[in-house]
Protein backbone atom coordinates (compact mmCIF):
# COMPACT_ATOMS: atom_id res chain seq x y z
CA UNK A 1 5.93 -32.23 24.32
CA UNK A 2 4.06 -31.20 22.15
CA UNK A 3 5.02 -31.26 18.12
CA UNK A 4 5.02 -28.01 15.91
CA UNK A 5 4.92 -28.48 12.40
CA UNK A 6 5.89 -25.04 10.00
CA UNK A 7 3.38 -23.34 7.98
CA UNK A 8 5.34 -24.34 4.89
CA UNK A 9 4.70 -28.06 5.71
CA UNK A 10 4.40 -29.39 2.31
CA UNK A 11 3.43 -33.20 1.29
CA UNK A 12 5.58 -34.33 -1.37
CA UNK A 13 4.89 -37.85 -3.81
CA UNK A 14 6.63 -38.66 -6.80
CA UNK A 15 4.72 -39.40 -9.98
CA UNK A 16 5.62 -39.52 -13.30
CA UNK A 17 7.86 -37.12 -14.61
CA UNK A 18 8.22 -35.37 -11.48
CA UNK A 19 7.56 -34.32 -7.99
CA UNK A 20 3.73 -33.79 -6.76
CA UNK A 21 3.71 -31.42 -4.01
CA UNK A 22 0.54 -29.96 -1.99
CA UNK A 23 -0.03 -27.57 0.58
CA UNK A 24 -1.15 -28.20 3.92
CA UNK A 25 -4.06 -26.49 4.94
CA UNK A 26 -3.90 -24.09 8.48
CA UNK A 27 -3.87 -26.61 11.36
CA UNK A 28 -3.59 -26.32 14.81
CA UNK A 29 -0.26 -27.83 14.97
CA UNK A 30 1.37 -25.00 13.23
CA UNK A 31 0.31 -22.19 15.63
CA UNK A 32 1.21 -21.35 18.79
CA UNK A 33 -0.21 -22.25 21.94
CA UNK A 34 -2.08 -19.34 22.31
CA UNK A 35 -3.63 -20.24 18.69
CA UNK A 36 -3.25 -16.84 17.59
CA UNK A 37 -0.11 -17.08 14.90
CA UNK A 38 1.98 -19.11 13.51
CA UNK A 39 4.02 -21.08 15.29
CA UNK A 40 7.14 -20.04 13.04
CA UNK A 41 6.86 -16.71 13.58
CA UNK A 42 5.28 -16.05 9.67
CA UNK A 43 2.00 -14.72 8.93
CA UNK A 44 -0.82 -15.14 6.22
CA UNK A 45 0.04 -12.41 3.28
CA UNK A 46 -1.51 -9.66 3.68
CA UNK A 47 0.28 -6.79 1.67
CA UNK A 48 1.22 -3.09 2.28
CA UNK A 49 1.34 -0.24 0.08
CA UNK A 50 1.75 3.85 -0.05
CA UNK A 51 0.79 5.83 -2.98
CA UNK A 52 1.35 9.59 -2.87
CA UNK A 53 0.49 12.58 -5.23
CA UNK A 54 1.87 16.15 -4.53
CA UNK A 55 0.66 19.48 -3.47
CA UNK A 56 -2.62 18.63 -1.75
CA UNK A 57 -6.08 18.65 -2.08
CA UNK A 58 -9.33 20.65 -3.09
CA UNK A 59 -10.97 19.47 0.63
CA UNK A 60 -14.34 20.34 -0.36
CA UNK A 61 -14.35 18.39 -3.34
CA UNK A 62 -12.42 15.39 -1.75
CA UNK A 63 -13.94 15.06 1.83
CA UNK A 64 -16.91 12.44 1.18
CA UNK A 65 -20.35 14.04 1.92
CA UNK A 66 -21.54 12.17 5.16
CA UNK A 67 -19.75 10.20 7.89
CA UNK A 68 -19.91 6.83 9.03
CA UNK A 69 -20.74 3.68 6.86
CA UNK A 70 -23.34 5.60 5.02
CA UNK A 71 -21.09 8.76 3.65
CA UNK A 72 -21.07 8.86 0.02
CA UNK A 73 -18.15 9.44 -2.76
CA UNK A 74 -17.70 13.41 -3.71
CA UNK A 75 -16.64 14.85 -6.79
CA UNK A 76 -13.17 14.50 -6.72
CA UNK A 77 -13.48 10.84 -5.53
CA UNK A 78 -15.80 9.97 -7.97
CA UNK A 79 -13.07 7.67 -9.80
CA UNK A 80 -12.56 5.69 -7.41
CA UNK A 81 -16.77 4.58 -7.32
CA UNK A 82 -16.33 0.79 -8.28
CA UNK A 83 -13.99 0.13 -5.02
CA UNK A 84 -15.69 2.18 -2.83
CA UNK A 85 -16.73 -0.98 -0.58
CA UNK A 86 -12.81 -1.09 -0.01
CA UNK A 87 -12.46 2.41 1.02
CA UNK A 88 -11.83 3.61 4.53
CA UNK A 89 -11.67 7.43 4.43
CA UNK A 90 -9.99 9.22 7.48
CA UNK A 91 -10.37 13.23 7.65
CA UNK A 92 -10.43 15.99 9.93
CA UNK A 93 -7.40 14.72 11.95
CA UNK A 94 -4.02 16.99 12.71
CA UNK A 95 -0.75 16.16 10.98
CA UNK A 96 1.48 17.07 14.11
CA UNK A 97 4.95 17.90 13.05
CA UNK A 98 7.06 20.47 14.69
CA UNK A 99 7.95 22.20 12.14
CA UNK A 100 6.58 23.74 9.08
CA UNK A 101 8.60 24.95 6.58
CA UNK A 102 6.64 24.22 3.08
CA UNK A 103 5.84 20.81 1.58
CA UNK A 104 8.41 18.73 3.83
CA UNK A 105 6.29 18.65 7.05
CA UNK A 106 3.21 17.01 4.87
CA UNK A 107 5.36 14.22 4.59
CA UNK A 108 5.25 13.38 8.12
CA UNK A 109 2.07 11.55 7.87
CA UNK A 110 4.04 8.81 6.22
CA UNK A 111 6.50 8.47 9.39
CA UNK A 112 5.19 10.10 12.55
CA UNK A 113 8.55 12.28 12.82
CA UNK A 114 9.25 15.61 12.69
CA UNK A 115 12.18 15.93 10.06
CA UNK A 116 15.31 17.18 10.77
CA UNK A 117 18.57 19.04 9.58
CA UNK A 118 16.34 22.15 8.62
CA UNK A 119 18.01 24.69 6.73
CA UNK A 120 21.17 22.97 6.94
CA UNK A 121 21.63 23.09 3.05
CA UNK A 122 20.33 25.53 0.06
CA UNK A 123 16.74 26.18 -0.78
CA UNK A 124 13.98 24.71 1.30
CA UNK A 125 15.97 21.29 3.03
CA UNK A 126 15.37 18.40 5.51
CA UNK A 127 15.81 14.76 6.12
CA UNK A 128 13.14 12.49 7.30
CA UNK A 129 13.36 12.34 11.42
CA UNK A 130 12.87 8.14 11.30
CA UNK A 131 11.68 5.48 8.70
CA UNK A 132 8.15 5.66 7.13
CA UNK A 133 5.69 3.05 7.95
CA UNK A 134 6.35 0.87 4.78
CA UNK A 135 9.29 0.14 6.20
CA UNK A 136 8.82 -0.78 9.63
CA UNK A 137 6.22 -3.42 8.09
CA UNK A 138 9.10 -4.92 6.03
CA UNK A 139 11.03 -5.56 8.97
CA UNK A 140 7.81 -6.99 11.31
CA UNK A 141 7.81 -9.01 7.52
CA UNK A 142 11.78 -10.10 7.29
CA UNK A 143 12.35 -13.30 5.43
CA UNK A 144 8.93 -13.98 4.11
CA UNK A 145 9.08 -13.09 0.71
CA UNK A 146 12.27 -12.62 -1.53
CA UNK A 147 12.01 -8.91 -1.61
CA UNK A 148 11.69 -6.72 1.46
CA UNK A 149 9.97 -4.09 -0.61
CA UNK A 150 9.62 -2.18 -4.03
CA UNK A 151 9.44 1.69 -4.19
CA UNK A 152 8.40 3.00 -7.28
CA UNK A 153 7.16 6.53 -9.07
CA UNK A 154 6.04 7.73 -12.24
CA UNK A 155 6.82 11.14 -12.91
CA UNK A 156 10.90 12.08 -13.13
CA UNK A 157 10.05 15.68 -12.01
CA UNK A 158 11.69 16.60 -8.57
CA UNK A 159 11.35 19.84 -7.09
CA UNK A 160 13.77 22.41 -8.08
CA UNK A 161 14.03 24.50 -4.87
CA UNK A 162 13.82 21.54 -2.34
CA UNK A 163 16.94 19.75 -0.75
CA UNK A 164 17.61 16.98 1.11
CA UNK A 165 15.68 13.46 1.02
CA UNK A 166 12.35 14.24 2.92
CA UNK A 167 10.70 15.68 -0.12
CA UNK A 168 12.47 13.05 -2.73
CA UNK A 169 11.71 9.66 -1.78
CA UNK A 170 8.56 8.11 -0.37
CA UNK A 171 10.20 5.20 1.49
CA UNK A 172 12.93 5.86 3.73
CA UNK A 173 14.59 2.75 6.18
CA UNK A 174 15.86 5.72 8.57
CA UNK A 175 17.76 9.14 8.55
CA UNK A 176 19.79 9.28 5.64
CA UNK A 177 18.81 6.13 4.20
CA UNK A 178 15.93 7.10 1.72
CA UNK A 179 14.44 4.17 -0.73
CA UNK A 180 14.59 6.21 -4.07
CA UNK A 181 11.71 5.76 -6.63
CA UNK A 182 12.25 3.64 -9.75
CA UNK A 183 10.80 5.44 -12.66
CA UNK A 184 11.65 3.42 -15.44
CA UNK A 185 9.38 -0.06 -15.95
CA UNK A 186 11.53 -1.78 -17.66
CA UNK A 187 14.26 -1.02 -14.77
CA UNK A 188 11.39 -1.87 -12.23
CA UNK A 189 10.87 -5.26 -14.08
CA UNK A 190 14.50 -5.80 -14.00
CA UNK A 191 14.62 -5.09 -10.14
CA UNK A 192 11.70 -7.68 -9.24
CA UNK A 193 11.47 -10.51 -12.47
CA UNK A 194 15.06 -9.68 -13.58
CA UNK A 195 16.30 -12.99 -11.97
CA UNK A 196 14.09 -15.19 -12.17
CA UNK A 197 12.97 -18.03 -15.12
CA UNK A 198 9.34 -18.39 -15.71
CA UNK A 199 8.27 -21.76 -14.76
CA UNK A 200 7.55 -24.45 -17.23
CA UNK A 201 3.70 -25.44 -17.83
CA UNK A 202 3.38 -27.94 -15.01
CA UNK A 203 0.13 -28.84 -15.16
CA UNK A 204 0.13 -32.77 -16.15
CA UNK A 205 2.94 -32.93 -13.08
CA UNK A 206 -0.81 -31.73 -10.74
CA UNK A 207 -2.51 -34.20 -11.79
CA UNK A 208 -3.88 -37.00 -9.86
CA UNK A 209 -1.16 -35.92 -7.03
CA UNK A 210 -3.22 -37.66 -4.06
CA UNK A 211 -2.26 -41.21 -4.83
CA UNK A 212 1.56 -40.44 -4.68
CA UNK A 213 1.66 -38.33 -1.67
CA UNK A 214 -0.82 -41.18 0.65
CA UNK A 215 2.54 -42.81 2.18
CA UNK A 216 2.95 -39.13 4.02
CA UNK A 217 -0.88 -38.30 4.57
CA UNK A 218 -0.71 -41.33 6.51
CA UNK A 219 2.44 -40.89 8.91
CA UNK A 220 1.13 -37.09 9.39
CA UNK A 221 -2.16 -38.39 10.60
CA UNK A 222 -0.74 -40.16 13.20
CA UNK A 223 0.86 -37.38 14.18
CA UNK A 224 -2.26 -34.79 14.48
CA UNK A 225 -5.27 -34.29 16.73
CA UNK A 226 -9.01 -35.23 16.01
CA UNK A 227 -9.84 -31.79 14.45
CA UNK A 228 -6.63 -31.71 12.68
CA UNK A 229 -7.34 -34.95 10.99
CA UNK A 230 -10.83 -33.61 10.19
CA UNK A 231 -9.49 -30.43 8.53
CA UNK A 232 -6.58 -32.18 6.66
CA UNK A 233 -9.40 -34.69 5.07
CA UNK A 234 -11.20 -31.72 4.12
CA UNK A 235 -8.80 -30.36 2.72
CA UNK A 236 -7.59 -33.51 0.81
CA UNK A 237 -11.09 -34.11 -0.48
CA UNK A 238 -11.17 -30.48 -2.13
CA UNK A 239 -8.02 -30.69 -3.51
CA UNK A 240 -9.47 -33.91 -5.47
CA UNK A 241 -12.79 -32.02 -6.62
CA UNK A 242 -10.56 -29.67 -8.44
CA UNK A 243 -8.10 -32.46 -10.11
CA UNK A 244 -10.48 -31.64 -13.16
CA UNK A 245 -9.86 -27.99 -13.42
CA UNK A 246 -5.91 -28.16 -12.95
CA UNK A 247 -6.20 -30.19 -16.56
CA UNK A 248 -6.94 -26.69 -17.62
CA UNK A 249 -5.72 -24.36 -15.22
CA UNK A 250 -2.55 -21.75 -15.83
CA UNK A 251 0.74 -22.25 -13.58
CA UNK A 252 0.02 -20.03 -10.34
CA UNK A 253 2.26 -17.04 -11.07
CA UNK A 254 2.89 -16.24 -14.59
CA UNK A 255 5.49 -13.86 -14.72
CA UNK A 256 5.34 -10.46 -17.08
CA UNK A 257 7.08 -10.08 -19.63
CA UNK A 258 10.01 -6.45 -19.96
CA UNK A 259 7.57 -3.34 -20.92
CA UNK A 260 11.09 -2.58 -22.89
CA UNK A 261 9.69 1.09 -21.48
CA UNK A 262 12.09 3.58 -19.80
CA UNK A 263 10.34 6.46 -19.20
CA UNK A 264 12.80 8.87 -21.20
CA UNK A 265 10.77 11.46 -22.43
CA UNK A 266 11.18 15.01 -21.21
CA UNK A 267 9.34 16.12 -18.05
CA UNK A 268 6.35 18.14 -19.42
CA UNK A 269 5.83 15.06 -22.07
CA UNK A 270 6.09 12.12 -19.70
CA UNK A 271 3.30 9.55 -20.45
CA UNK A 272 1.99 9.14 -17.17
CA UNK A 273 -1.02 7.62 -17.80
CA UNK A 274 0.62 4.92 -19.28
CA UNK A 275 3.85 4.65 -16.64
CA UNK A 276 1.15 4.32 -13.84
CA UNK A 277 -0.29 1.48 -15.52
CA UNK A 278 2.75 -0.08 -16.35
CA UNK A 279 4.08 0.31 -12.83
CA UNK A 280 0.57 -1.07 -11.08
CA UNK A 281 0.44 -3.66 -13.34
CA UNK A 282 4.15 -4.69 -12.27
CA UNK A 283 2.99 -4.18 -8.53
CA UNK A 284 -0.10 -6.76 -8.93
CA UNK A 285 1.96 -9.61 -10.70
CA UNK A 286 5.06 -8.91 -7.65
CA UNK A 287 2.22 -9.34 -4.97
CA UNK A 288 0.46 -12.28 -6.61
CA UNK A 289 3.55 -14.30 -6.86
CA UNK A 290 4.55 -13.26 -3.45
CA UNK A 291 7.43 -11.75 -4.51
CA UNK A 292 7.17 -8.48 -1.86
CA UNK A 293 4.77 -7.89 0.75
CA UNK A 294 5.52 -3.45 0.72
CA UNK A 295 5.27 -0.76 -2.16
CA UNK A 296 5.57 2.41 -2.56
CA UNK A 297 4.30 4.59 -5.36
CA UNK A 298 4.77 8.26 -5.70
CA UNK A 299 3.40 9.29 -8.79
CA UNK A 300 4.33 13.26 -8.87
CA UNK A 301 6.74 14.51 -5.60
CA UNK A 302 5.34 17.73 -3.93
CA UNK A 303 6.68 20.82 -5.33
CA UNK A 304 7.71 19.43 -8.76
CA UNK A 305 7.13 21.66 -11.56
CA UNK A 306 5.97 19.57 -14.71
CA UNK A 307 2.87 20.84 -16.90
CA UNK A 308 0.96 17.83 -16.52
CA UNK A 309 0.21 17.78 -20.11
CA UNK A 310 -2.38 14.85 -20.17
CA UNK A 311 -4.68 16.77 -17.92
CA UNK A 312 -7.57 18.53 -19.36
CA UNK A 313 -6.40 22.52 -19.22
CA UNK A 314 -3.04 22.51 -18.47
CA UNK A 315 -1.01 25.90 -18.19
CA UNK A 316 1.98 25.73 -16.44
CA UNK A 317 3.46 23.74 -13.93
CA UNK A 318 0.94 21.67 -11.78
CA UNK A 319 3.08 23.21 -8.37
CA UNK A 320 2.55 26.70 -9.42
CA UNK A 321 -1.43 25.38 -10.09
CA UNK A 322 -2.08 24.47 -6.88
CA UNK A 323 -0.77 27.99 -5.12
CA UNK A 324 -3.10 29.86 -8.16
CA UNK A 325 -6.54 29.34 -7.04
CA UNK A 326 -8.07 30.58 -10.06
CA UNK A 327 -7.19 27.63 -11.78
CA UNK A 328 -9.29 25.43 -8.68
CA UNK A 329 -12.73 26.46 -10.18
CA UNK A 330 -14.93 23.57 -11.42
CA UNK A 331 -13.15 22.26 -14.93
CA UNK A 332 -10.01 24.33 -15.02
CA UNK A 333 -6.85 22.51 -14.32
CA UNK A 334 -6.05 22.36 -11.03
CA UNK A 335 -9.52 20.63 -10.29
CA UNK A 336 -9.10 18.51 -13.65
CA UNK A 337 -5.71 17.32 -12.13
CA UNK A 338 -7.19 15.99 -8.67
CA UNK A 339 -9.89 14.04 -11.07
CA UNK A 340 -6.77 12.97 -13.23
CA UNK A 341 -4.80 11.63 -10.17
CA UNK A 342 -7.90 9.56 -8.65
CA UNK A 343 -8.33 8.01 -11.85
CA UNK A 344 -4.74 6.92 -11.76
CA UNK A 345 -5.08 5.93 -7.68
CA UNK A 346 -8.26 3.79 -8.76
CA UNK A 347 -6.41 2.10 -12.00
CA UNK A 348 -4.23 0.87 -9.58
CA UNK A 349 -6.75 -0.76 -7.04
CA UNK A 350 -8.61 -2.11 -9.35
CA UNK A 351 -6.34 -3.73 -10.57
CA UNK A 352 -5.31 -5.79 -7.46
CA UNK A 353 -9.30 -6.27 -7.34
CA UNK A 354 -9.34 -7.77 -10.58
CA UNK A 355 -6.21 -10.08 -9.46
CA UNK A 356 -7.02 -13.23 -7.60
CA UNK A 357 -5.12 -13.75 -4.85
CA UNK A 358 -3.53 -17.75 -3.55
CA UNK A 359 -6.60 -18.00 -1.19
CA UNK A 360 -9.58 -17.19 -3.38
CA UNK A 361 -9.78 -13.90 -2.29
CA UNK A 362 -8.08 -11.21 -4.66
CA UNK A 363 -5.36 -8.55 -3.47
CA UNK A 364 -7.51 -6.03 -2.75
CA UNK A 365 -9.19 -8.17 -0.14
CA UNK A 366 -5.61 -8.79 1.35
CA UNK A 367 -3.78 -5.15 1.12
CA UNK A 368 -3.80 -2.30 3.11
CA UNK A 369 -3.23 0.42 0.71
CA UNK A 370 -2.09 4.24 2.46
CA UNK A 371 -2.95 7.27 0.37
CA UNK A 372 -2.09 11.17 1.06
CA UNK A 373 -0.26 14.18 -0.16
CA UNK A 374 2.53 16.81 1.17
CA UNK A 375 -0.24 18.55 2.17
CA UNK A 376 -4.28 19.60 2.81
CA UNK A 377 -4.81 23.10 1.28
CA UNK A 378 -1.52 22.63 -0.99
CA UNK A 379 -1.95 26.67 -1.64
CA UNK A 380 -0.67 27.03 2.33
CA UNK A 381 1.05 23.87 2.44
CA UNK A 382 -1.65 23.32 5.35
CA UNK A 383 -1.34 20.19 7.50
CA UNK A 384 -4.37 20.65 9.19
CA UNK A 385 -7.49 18.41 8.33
CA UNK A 386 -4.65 16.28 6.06
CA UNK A 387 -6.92 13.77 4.54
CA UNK A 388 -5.80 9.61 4.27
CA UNK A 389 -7.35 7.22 2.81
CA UNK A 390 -7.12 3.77 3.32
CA UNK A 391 -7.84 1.28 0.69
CA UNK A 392 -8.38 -2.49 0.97
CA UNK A 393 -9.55 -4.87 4.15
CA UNK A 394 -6.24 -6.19 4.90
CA UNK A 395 -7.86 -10.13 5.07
CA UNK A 396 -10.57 -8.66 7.21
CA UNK A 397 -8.53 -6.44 9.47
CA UNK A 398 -9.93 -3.15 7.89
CA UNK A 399 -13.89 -2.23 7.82
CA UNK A 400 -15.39 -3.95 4.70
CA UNK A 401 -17.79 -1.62 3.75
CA UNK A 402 -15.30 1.20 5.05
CA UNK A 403 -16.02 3.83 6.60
CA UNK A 404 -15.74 7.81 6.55
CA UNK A 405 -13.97 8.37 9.86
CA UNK A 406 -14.30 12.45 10.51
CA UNK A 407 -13.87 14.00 14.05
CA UNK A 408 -15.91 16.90 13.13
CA UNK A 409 -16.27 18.37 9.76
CA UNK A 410 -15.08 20.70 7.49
CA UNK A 411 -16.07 24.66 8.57
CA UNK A 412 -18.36 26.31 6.39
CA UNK A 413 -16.34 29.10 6.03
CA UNK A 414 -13.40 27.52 4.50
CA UNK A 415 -11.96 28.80 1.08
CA UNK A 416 -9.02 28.14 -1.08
CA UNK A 417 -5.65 29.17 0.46
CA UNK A 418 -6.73 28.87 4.12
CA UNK A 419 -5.76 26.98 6.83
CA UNK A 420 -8.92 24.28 6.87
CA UNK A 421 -10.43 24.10 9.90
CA UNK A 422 -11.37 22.57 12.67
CA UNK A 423 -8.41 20.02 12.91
CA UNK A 424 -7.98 17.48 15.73
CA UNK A 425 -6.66 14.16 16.63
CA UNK A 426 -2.98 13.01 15.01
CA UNK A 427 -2.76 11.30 11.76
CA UNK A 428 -0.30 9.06 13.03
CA UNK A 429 -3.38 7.12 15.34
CA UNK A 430 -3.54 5.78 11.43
CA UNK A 431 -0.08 5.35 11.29
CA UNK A 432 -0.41 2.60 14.07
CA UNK A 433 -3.56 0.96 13.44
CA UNK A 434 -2.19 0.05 10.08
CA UNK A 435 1.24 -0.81 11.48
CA UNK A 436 -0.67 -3.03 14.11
CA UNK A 437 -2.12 -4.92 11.31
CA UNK A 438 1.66 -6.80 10.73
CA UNK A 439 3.16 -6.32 14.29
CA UNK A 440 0.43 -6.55 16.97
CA UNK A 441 2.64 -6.08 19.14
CA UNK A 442 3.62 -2.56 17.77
CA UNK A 443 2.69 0.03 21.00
CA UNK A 444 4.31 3.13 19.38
CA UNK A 445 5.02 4.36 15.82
CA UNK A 446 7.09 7.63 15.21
CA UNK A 447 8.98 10.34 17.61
CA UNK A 448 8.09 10.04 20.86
CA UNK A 449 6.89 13.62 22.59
CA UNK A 450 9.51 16.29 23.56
CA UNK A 451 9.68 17.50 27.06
CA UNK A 452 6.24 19.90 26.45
CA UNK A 453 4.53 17.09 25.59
CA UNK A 454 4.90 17.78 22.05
CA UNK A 455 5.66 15.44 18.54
CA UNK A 456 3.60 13.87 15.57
CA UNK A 457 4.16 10.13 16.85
CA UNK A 458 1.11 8.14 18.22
CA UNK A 459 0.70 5.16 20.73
CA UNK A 460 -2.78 5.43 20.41
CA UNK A 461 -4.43 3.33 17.31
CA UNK A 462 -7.55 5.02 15.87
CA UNK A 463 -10.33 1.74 16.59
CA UNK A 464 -12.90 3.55 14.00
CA UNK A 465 -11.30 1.83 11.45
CA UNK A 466 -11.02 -1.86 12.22
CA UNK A 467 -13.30 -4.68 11.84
């Protein structure tokens, strides 16, 4: 029979003053027989995140100019230039909920379901149909990290005239069960680092670990295969090359310290600049100590009526901007906003580029990151042509150089509070494809059609996209 051994197979020595412990390296033994995961069940990390901003998009400033791997950043995308090798852009395709009563049906390209319960309470009001894709991933991720997941926003502002939990939360774990959006720092610090003691400086403990863990090396060899005694010696020998930079080297995971920052200040004077960086920073140092595998962001809901008073221009509420398309020309605020809010998108990945990762790579190279809005033409509340992008390679499952994925593109006739057209496809083919990425053997994501054949889930992953 032959002998498994986990992917958390660690070799242990003692030495003085403590415990020397070192990973093993991915061997044979510890996948399956078909050699294509591990043998436990677990996975390598690769990390998921959505990030959403409300009421929509100026589409002919935001759909990149060109298609393919050679389609180039336009004006409202500029921000995010330096990870633009990361970027896989998907536009053109049809958000296909049911229904459409505002901003609530946008939201469906988060879940594949239609939502439900409409009109049951005051105002505009729904409930999500099913759980968004974030959480479907933590369960294909159960009991691999600590935390199933971490949903956070940054502005406070919900929408006056909207009720129930579709528009209110970006996460959801099913009907009635929405993941609500820290917005304090300090009370997202709490949630993930609250419980935990930063570990002491143990860096003379790795120190010449190799002679105290040889009793084990040998026993295991006995136990492996030709090429799994090769790999482990490799492995052995590069751990020894870097005994000289672990004299110098920091503990792995360094943990934060509290921002001591609550985000209390009234709605049209929030400091969102600076609670988007606080919250990203909080998200990279949670991933790189494999804390949580999910996020969630939602830096403004749809519909919310704060003057966004750190963007260039502001009058008014940024809602009421994006159904006033004479604040959409070039410079006035509307357009200054969509600028504003890629600046704070791209803060955030490049700040998981900028963080290294336990493999060498850094957590861009290793997250899938989901970005869209409550709608296309936000003016309409249009869910045609509802753009998502896609940032990160997902350890090589997503193009790297992405691509601009478009089925055909935007008509030339289009203007501000239309209906953009022409519109094909389903947005949830995205849906899967990413879902398939941490449960390959996910066939289906969302509702499944009604009896005409109709409903905004997909079993039908969009291949454009993968590497």
């Amino acid at each position: 029979m032959r002998k498994f051994l986990k992917r958390r197979t660690f070799l242990r020595g003692a030495t003085i003053g403590g415990v020397a412990t070192v990973a093993l390296p991915k061997l044979d033994a510890m996948l399956n027989l078909e050699q294509t995961a591990f043998a436990d069940g677990s996975t390598d990390a690769v990390r998921y995140l959505s990030w959403f901003m409300g009421n929509g998009f100026v589409l002919d400033r935001f759909e990149p100019v060109g298609t393919g791997e050679s389609w180039q950043l336009n004006a409202h995308m500029q921000p995010l230039a330096g990870v633009k090798d990361y970027l896989n852009v998907v536009t053109g395709l049809t958000n296909r909920s049911k229904e459409t009563i505002t901003h609530h049906e946008g939201m469906t390209v988060f879940n594949g379901y239609t939502m439900v319960d409409i009109g049951q309470g005051q105002g505009f009001f729904s409930n999500p149909g099913g759980p968004t894709l974030d959480h479907l991933i933590s369960e294909a991720l159960a009991g691999q990290t600590p935390i199933s997941g971490i949903h956070l926003g940054v502005s406070k502002a919900q929408s006056p005239a909207d009720y129930g939990w579709t528009m209110h939360a970006l996460s959801h774990r099913g009907y009635l069960q929405p993941n609500e959006p820290i917005t304090s720092p300090s009370a997202a610090w709490q949630s993930l680092f609250g419980n935990l003691m930063q570990d002491k400086d143990d860096r003379e403990l790795r120190l010449s670990i190799l002679d105290s863990i040889k009793p084990e090396v040998d026993t295991l060899k006995s136990e492996l295969g030709p090429q799994d005694n090769m790999r482990l010696e490799a492995h052995l020998e590069s751990i020894a090359a870097l005994e000289a930079k672990l004299a110098v080297a920091a503990p792995l995971c360094e943990l934060p310290m509290d921002p001591m920052f609550e985000n209390s200040e009234p709605i049209n004077n929030e400091q969102l600049t600076l609670v988007n960086e606080l919250m990203s920073d909080l998200m990279a140092y949670a991933f790189s100590c494999d804390l949580t595998r999910v996020a969630t962001l939602m830096f403004l809901e749809g519909a919310a009526e704060p003057q966004l008073g750190e963007v260039q221009g502001a009058q008014g509420s940024w809602h009421n901007a994006s159904h006033n398309t004479n604040t959409w020309a070039v410079g006035n605020y509307y357009d200054n906003g969509q600028i504003y809010m890629m600046e704070r998108f791209g803060y955030l990945l490049e700040k998981l580029r900028d963080t290294p990762d336990f493999d060498g790579n850094n957590l861009l190279d290793n997250t899938i990151a989901l970005m869209s809005s409550d709608a296309s033409d936000g003016s309409v509340h249009a869910i045609t042509r509802q753009p998502m992008l896609l940032a990160g390679s997902g350890r090589g499952y997503l193009k790297y150089p992405g691509i601009h994925y478009q089925p055909a593109p935007l008509s030339g006739s289009y203007n501000y509070g239309q209906w953009p057209t022409p519109s094909s496809g389903n947005c949830s083919d995205v849906l899967l494809s990413i879902l398939q990425a941490f449960d390959p053997t996910a066939t289906w994501v969302g509702e499944e059609p009604d009896q005409w054949g109709e409903g905004a889930g997909s079993g039908t992953p969009l291949p454009d996209i993968l590497a």
